[in-house]
PDB file of N, CA and C in Angstrom:
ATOM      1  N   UNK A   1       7.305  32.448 108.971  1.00  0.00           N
ATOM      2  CA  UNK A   1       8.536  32.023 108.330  1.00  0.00           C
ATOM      3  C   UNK A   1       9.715  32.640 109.068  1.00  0.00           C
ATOM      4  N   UNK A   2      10.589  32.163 109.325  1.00  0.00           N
ATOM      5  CA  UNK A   2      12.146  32.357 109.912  1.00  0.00           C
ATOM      6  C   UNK A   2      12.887  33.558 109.247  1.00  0.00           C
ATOM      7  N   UNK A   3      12.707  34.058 110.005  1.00  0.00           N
ATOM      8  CA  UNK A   3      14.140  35.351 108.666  1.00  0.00           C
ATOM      9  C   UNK A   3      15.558  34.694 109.371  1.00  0.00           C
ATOM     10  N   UNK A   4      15.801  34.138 109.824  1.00  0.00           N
ATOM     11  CA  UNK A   4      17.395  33.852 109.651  1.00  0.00           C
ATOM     12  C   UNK A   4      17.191  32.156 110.298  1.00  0.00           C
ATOM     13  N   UNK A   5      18.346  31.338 109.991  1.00  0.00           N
ATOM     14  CA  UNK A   5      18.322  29.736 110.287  1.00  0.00           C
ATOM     15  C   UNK A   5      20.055  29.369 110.205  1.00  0.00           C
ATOM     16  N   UNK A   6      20.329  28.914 111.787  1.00  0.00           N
ATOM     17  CA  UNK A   6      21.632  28.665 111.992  1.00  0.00           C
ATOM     18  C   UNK A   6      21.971  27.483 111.222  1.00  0.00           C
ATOM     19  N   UNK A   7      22.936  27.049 110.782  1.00  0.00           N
ATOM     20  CA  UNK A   7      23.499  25.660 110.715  1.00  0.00           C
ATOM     21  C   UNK A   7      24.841  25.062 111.427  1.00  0.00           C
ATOM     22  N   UNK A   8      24.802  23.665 111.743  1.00  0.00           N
ATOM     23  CA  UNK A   8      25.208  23.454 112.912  1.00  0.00           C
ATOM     24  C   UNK A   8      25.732  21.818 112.048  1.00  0.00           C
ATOM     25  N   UNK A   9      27.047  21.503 112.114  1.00  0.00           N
ATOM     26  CA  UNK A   9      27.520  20.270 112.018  1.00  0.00           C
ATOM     27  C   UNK A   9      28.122  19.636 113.735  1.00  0.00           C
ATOM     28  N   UNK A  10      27.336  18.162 113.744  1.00  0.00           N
ATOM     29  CA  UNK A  10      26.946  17.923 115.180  1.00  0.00           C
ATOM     30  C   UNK A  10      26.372  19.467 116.353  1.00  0.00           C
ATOM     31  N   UNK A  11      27.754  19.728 116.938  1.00  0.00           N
ATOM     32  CA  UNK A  11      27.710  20.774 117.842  1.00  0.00           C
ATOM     33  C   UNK A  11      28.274  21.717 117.405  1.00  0.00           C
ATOM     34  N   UNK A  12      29.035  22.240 115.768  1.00  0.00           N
ATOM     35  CA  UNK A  12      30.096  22.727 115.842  1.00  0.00           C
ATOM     36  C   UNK A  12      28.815  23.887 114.882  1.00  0.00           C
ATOM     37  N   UNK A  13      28.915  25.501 114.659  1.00  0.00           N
ATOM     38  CA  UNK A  13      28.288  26.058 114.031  1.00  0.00           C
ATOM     39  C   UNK A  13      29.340  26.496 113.114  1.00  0.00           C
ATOM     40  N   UNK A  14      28.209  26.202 111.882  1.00  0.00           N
ATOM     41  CA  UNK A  14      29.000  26.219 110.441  1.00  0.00           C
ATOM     42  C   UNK A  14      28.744  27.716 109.930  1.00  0.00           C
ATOM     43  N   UNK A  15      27.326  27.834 110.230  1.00  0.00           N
ATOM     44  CA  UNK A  15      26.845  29.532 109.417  1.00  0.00           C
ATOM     45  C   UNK A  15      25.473  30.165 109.826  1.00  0.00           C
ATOM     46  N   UNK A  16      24.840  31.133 109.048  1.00  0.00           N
ATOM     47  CA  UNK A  16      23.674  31.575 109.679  1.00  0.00           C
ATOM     48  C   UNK A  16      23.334  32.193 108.269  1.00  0.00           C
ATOM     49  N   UNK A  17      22.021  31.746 107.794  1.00  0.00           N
ATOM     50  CA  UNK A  17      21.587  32.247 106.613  1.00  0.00           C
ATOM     51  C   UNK A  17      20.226  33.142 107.241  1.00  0.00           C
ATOM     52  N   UNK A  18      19.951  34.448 106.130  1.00  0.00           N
ATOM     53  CA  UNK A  18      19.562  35.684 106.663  1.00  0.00           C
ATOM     54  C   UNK A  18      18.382  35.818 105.629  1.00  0.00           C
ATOM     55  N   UNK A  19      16.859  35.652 105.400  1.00  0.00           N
ATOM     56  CA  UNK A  19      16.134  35.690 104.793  1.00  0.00           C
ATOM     57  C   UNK A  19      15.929  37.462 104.322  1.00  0.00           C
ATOM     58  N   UNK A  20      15.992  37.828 103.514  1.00  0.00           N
ATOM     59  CA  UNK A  20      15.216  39.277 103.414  1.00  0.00           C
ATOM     60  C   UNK A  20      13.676  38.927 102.373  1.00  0.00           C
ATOM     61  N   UNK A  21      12.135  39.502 102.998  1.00  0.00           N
ATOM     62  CA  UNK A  21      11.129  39.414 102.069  1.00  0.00           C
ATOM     63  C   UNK A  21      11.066  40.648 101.806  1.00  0.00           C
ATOM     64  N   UNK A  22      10.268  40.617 101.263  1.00  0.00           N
ATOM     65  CA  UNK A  22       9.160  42.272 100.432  1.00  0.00           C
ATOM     66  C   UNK A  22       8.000  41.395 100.578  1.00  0.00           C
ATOM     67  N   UNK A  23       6.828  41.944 101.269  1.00  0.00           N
ATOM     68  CA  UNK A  23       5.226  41.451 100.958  1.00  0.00           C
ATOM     69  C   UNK A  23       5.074  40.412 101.091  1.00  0.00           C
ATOM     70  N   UNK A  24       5.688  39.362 101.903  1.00  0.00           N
ATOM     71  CA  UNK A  24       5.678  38.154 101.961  1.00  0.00           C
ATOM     72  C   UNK A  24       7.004  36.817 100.693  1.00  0.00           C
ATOM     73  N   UNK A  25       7.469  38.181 100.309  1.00  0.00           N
ATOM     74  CA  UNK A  25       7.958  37.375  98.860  1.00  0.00           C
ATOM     75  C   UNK A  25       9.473  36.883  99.005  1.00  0.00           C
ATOM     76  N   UNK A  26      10.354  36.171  99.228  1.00  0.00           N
ATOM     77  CA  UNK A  26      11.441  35.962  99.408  1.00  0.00           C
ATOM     78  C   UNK A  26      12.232  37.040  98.230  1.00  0.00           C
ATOM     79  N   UNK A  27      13.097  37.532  98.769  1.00  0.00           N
ATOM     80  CA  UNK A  27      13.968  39.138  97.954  1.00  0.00           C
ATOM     81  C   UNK A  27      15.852  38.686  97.800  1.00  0.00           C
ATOM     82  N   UNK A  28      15.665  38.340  99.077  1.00  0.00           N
ATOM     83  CA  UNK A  28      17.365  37.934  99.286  1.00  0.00           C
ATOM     84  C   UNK A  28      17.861  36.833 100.277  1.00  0.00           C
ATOM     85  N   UNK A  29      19.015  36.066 100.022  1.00  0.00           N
ATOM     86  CA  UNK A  29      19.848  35.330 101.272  1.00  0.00           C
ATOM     87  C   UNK A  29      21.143  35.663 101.362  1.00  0.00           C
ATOM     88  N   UNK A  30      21.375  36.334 102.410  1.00  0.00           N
ATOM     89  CA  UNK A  30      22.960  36.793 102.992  1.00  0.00           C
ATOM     90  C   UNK A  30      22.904  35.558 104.107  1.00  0.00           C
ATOM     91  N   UNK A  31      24.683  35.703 104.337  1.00  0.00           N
ATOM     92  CA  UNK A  31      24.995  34.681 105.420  1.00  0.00           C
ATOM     93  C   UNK A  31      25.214  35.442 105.830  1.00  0.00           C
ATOM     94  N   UNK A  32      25.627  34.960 107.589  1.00  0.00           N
ATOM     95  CA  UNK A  32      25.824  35.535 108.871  1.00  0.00           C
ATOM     96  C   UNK A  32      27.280  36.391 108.641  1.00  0.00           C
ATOM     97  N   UNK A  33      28.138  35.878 107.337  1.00  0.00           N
ATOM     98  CA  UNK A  33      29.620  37.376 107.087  1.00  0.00           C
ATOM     99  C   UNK A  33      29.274  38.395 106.218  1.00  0.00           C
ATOM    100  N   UNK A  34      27.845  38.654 105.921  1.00  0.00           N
ATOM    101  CA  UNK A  34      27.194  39.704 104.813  1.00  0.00           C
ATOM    102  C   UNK A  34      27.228  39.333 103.334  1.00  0.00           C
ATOM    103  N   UNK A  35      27.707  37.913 102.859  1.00  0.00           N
ATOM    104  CA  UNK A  35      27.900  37.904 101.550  1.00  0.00           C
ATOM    105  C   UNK A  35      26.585  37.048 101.224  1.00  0.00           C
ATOM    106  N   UNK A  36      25.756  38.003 100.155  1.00  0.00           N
ATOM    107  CA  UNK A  36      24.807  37.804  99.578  1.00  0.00           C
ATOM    108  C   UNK A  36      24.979  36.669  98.832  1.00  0.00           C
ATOM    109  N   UNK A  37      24.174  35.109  98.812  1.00  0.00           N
ATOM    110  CA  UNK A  37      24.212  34.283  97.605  1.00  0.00           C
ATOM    111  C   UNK A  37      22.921  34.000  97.183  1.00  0.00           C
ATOM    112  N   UNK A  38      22.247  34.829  97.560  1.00  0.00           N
ATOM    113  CA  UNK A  38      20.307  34.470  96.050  1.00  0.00           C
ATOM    114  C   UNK A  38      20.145  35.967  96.393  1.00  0.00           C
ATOM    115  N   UNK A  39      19.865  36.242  95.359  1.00  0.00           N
ATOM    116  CA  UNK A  39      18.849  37.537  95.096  1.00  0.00           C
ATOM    117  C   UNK A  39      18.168  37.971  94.329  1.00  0.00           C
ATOM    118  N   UNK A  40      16.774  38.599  94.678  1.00  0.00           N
ATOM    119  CA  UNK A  40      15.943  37.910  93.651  1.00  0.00           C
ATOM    120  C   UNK A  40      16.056  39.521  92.655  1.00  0.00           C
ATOM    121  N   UNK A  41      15.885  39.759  91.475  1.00  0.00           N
ATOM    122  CA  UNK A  41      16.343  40.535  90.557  1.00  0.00           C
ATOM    123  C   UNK A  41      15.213  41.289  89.411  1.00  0.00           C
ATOM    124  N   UNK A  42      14.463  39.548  89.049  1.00  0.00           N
ATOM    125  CA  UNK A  42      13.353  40.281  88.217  1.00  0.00           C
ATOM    126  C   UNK A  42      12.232  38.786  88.728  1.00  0.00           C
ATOM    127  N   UNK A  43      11.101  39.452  88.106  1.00  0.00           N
ATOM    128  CA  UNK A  43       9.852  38.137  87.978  1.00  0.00           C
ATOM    129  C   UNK A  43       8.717  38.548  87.305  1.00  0.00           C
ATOM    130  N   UNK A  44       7.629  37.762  86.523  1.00  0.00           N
ATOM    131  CA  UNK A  44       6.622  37.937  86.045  1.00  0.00           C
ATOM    132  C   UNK A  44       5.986  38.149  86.766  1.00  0.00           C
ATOM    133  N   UNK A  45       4.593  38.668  85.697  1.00  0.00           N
ATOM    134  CA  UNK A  45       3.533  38.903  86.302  1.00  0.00           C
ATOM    135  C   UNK A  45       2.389  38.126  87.593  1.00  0.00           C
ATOM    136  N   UNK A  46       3.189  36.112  87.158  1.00  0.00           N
ATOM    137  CA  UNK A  46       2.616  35.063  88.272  1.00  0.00           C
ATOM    138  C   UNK A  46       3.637  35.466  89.061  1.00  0.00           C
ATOM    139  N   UNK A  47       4.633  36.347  89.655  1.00  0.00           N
ATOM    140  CA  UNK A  47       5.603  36.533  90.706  1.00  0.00           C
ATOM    141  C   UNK A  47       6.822  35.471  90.618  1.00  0.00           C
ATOM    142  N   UNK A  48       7.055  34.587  89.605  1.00  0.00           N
ATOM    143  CA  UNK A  48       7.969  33.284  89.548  1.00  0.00           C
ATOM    144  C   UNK A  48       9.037  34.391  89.511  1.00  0.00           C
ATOM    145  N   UNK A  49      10.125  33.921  89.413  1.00  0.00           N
ATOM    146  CA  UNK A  49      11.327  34.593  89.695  1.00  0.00           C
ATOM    147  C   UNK A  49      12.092  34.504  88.039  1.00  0.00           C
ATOM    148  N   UNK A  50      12.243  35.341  87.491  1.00  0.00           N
ATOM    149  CA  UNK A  50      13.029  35.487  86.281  1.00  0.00           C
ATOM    150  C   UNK A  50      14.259  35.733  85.846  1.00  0.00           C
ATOM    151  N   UNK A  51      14.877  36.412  86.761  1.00  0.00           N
ATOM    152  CA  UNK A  51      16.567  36.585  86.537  1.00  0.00           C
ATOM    153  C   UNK A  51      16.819  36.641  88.532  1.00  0.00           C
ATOM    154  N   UNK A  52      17.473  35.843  88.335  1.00  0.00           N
ATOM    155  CA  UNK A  52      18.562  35.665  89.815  1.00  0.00           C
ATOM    156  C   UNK A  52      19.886  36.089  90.157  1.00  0.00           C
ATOM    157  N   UNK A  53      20.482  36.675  90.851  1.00  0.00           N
ATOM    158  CA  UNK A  53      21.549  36.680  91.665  1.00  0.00           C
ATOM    159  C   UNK A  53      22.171  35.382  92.362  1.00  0.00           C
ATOM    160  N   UNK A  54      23.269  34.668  91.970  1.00  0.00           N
ATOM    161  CA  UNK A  54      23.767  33.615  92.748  1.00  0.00           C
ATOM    162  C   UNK A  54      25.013  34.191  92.928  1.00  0.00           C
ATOM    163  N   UNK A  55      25.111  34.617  94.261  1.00  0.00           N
ATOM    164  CA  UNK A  55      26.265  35.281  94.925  1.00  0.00           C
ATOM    165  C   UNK A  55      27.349  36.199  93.555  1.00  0.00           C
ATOM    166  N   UNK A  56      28.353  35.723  92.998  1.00  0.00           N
ATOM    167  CA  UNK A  56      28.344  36.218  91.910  1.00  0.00           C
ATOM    168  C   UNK A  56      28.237  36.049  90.283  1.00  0.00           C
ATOM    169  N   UNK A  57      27.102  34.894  90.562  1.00  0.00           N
ATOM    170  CA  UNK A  57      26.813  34.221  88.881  1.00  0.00           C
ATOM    171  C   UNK A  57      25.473  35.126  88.669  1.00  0.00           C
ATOM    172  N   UNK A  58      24.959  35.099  87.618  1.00  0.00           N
ATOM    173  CA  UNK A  58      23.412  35.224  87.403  1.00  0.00           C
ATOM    174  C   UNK A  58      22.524  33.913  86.781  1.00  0.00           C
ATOM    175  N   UNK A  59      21.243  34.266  86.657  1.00  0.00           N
ATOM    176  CA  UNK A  59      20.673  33.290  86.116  1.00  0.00           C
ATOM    177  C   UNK A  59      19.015  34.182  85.588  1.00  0.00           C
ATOM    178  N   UNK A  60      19.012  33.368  84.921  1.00  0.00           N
ATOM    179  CA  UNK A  60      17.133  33.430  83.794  1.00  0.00           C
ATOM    180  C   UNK A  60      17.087  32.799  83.924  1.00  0.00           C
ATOM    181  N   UNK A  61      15.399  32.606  84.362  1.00  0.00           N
ATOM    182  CA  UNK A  61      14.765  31.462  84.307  1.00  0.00           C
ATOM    183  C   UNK A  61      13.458  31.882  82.996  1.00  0.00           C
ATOM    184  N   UNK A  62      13.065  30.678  82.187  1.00  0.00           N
ATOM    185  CA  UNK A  62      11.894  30.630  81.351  1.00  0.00           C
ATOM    186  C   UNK A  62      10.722  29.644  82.213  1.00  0.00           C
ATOM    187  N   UNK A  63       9.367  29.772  81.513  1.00  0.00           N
ATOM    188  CA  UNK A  63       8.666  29.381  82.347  1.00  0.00           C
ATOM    189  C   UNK A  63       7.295  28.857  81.379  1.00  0.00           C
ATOM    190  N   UNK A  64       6.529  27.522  81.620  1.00  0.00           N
ATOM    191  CA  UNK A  64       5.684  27.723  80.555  1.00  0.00           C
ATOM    192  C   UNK A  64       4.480  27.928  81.207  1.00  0.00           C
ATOM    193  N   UNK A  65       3.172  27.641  80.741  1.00  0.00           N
ATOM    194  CA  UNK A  65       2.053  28.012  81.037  1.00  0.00           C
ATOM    195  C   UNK A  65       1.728  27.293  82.093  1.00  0.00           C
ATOM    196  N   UNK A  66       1.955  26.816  82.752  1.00  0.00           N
ATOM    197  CA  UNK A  66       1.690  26.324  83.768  1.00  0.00           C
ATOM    198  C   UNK A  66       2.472  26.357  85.063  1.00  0.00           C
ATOM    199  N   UNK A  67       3.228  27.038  84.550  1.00  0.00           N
ATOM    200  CA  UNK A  67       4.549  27.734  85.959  1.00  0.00           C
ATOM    201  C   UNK A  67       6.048  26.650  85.957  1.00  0.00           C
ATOM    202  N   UNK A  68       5.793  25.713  85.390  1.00  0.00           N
ATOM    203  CA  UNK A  68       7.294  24.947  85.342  1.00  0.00           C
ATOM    204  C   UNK A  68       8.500  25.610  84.433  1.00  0.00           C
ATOM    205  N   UNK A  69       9.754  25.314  84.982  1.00  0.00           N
ATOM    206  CA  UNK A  69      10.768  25.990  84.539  1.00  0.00           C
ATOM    207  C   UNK A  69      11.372  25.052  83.225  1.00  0.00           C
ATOM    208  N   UNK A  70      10.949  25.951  82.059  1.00  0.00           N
ATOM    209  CA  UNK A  70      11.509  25.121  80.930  1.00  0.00           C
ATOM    210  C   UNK A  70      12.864  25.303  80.351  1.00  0.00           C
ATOM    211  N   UNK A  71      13.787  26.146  81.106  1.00  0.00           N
ATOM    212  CA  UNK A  71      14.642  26.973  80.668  1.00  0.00           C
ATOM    213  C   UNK A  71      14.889  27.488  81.784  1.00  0.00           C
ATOM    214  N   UNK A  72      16.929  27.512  81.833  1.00  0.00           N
ATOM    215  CA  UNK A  72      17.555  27.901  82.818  1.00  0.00           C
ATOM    216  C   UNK A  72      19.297  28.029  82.299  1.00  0.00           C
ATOM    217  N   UNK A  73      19.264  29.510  82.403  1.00  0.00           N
ATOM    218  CA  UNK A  73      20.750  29.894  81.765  1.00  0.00           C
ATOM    219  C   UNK A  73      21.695  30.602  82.901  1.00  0.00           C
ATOM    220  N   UNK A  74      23.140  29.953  83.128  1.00  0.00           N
ATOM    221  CA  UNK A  74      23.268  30.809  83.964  1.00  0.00           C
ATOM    222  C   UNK A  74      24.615  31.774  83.596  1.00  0.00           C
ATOM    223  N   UNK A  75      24.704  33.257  84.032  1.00  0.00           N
ATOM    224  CA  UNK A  75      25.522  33.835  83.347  1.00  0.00           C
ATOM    225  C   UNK A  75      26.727  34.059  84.465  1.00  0.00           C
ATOM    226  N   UNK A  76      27.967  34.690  83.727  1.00  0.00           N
ATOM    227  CA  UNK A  76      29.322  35.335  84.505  1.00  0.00           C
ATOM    228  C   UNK A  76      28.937  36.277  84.978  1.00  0.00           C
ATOM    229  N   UNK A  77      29.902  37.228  86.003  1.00  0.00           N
ATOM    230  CA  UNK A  77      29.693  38.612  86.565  1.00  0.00           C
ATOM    231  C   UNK A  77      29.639  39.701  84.888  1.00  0.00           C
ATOM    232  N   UNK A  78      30.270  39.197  83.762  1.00  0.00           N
ATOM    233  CA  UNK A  78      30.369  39.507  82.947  1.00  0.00           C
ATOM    234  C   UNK A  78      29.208  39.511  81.757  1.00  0.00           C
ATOM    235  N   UNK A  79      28.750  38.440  81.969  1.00  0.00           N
ATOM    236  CA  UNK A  79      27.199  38.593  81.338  1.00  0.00           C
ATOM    237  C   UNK A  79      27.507  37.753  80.612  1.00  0.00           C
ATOM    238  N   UNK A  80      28.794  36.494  80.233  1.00  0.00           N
ATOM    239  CA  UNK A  80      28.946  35.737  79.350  1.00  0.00           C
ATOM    240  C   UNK A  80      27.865  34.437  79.534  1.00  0.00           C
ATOM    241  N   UNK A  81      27.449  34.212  78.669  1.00  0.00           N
ATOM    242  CA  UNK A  81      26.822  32.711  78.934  1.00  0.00           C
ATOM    243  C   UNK A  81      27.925  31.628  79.874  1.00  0.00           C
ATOM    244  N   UNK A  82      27.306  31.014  80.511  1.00  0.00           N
ATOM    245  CA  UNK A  82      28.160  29.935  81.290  1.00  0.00           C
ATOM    246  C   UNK A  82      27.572  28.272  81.251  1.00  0.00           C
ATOM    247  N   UNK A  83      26.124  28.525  81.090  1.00  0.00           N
ATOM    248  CA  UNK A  83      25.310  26.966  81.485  1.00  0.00           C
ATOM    249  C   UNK A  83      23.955  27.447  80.615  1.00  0.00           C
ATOM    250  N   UNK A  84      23.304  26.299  79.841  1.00  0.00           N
ATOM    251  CA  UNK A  84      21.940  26.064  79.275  1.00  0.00           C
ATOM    252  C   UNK A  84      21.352  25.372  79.715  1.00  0.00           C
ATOM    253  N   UNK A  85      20.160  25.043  80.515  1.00  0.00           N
ATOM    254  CA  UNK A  85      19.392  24.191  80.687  1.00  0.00           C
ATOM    255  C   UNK A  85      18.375  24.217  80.108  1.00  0.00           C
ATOM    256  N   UNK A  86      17.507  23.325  79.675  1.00  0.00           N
ATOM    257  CA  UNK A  86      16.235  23.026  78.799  1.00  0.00           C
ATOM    258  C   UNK A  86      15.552  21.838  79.670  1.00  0.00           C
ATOM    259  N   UNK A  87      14.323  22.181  80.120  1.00  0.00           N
ATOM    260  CA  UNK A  87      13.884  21.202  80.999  1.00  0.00           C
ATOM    261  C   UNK A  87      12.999  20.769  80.491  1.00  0.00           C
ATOM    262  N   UNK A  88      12.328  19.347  80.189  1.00  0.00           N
ATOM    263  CA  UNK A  88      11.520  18.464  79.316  1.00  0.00           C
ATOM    264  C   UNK A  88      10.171  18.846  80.899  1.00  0.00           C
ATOM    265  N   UNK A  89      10.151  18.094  82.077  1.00  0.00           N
ATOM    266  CA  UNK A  89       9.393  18.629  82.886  1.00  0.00           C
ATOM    267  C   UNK A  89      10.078  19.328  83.832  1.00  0.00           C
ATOM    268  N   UNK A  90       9.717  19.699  85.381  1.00  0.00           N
ATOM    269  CA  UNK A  90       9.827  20.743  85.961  1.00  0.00           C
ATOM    270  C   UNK A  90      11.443  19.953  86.976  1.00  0.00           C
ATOM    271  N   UNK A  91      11.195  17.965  86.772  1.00  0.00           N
ATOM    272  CA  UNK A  91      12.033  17.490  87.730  1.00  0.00           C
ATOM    273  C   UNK A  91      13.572  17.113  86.245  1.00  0.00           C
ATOM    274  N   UNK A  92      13.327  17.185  85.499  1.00  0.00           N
ATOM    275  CA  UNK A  92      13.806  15.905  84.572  1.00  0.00           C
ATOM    276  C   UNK A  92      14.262  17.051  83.303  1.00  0.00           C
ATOM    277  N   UNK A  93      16.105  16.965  83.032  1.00  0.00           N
ATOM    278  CA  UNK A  93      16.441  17.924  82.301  1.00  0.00           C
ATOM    279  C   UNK A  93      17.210  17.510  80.990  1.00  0.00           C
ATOM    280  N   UNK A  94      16.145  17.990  80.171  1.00  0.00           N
ATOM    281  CA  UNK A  94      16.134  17.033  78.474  1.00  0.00           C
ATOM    282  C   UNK A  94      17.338  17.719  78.198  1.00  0.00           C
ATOM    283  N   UNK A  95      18.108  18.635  77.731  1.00  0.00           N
ATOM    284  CA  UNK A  95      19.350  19.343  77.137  1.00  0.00           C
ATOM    285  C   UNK A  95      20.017  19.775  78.721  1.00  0.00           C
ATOM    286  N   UNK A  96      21.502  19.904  78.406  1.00  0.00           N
ATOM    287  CA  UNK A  96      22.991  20.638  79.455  1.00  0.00           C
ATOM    288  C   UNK A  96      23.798  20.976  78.436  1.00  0.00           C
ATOM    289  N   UNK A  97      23.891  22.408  78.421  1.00  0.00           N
ATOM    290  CA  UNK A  97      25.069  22.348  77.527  1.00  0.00           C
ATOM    291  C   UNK A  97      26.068  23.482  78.076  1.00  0.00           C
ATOM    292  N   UNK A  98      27.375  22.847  78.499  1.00  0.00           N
ATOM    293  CA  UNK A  98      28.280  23.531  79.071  1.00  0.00           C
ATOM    294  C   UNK A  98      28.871  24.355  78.223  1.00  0.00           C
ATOM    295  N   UNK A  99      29.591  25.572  78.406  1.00  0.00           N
ATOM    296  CA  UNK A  99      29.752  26.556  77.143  1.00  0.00           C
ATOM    297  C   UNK A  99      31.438  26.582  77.659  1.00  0.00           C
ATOM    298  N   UNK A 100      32.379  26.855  76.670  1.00  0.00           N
ATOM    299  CA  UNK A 100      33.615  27.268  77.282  1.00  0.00           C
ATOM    300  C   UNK A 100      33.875  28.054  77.754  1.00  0.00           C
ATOM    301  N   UNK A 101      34.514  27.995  79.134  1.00  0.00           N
ATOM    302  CA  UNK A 101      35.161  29.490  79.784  1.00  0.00           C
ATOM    303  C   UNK A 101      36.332  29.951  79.358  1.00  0.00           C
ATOM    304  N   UNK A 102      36.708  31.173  78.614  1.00  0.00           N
ATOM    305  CA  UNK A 102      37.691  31.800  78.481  1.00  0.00           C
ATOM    306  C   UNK A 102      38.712  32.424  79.259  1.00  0.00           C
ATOM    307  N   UNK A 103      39.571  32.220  79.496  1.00  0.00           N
ATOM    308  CA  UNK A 103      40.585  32.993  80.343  1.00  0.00           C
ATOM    309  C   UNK A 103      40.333  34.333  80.028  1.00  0.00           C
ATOM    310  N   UNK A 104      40.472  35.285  80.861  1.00  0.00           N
ATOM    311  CA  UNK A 104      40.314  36.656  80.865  1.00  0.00           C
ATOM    312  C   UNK A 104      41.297  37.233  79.996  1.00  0.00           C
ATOM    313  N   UNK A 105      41.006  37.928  79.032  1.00  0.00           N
ATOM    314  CA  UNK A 105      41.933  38.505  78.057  1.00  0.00           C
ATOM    315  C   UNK A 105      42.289  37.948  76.934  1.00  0.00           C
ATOM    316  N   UNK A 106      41.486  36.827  76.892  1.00  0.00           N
ATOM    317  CA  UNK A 106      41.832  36.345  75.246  1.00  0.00           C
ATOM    318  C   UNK A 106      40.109  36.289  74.508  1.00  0.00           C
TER     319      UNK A 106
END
């Protein structure tokens, strides 16, 4: 597997994404200016990934017995709820429910 992969519009280079593993396990993606956008945070015991780093959002993931993601919340740097997902199967997403963002200080 690649630990890092340029990207390139026609000839022109756009960026360079930076794989970090542990044990074979994908851990992190920084771009080529150091700013981290996946990181992996927590996971079960099948190794699925349970709480994420998205540069500066978070996210939980739920999971059912069979490893599909039934559930996907994603939070602020603040820990506020931001997004619900409820997934009927693993492609196809039965509930969205957008939550309001508050201006800071009210």
């Amino acid at each position: 597997m690649p630990s890092s992969v340029a990207y390139y519009n026609d000839n022109d280079y756009i960026c360079n994404e930076n794989y970090q593993r542990m044990n074979g396990h994908l851990t992190s993606i920084t771009l080529g200016t150091g700013d981290t956008i996946w990181t992996l945070r927590a996971q079960n015991s099948r190794l699925l990934p349970t709480r994420v780093g998205l540069g500066g959002l978070g996210q939980s993931l739920s999971y059912d017995s069979r490893g599909n993601v039934t559930e996907r919340t994603v939070y602020s740097p603040t820990g506020s709820e931001l997004q619900e997902l409820q997934c009927l199967t693993p492609n196809i997403v039965l509930l969205m429910r957008f939550l309001p963002i508050k201006p800071s200080g009210q």
